[in-house]
C-alpha atoms as a PDB file:
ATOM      1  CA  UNK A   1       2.151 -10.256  -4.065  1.00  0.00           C
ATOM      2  CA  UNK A   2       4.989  -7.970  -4.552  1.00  0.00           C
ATOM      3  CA  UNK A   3       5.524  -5.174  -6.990  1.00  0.00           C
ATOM      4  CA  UNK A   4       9.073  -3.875  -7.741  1.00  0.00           C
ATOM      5  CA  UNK A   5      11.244  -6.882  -7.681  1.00  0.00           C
ATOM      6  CA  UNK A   6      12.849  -8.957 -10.188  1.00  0.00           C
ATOM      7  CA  UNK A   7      12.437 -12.267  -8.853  1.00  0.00           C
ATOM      8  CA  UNK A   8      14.752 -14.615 -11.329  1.00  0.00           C
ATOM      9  CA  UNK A   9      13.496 -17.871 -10.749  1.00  0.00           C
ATOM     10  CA  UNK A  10      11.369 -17.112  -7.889  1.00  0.00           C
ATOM     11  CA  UNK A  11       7.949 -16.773  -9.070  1.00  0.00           C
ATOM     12  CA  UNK A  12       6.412 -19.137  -7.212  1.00  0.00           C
ATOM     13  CA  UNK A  13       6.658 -16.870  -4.211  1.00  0.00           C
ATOM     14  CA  UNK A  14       4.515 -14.508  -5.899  1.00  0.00           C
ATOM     15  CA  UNK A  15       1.471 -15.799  -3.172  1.00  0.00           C
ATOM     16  CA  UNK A  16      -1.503 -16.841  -5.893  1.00  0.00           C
ATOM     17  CA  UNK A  17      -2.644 -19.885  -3.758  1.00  0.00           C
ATOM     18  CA  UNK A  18      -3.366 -23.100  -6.636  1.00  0.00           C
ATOM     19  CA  UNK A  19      -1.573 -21.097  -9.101  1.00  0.00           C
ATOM     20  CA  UNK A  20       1.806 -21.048  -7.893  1.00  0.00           C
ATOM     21  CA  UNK A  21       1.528 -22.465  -4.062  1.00  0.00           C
ATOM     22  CA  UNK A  22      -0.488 -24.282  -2.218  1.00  0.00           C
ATOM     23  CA  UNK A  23      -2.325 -22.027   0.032  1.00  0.00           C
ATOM     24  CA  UNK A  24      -1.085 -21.878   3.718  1.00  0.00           C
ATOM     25  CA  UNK A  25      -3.005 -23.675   6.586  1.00  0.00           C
ATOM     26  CA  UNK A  26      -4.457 -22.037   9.372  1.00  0.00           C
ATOM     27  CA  UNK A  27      -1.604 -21.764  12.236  1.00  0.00           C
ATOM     28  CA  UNK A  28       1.128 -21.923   9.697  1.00  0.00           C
ATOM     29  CA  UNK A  29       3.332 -19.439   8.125  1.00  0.00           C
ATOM     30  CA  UNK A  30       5.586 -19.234   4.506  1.00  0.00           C
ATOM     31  CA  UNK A  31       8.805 -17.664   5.096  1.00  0.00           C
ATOM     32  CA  UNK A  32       9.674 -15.340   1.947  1.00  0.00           C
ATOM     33  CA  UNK A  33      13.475 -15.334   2.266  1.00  0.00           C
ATOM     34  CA  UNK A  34      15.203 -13.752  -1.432  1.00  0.00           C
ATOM     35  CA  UNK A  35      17.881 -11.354  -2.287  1.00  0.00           C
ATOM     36  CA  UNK A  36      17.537  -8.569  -3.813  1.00  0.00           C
ATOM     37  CA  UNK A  37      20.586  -7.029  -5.448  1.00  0.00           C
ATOM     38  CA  UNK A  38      21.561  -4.524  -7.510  1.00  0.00           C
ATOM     39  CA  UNK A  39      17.914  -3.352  -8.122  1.00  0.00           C
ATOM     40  CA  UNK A  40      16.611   0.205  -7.154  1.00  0.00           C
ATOM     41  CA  UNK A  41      12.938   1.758  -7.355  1.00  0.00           C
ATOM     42  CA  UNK A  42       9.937   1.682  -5.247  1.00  0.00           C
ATOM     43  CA  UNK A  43       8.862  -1.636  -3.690  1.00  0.00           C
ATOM     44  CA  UNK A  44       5.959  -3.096  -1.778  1.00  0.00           C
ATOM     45  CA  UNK A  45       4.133  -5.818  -0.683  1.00  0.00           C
ATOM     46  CA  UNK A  46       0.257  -6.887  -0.657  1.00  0.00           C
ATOM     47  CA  UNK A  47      -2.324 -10.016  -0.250  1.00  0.00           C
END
């Protein structure tokens, strides 16, 4: 879950498994791959 960003049309890589992904299997991974431009401010990531 991130904290900072404006994702535009991104939210469903906010990581709230059945809400807006499915959760990931066991041995797999979800690459989070955005932009972020043009923004400034503290950021950071949790699960």
């Amino acid at each position: 879950h991130w904290h900072g960003f404006f994702q535009h049309h991104h939210n469903q890589m906010d990581g709230v498994a059945y809400i807006m992904q499915c959760p990931i299997a066991p041995g797999n991974y979800f690459l989070c791959d955005f932009n972020v431009q043009h923004q400034t401010g503290t950021f950071w990531y949790h699960s």
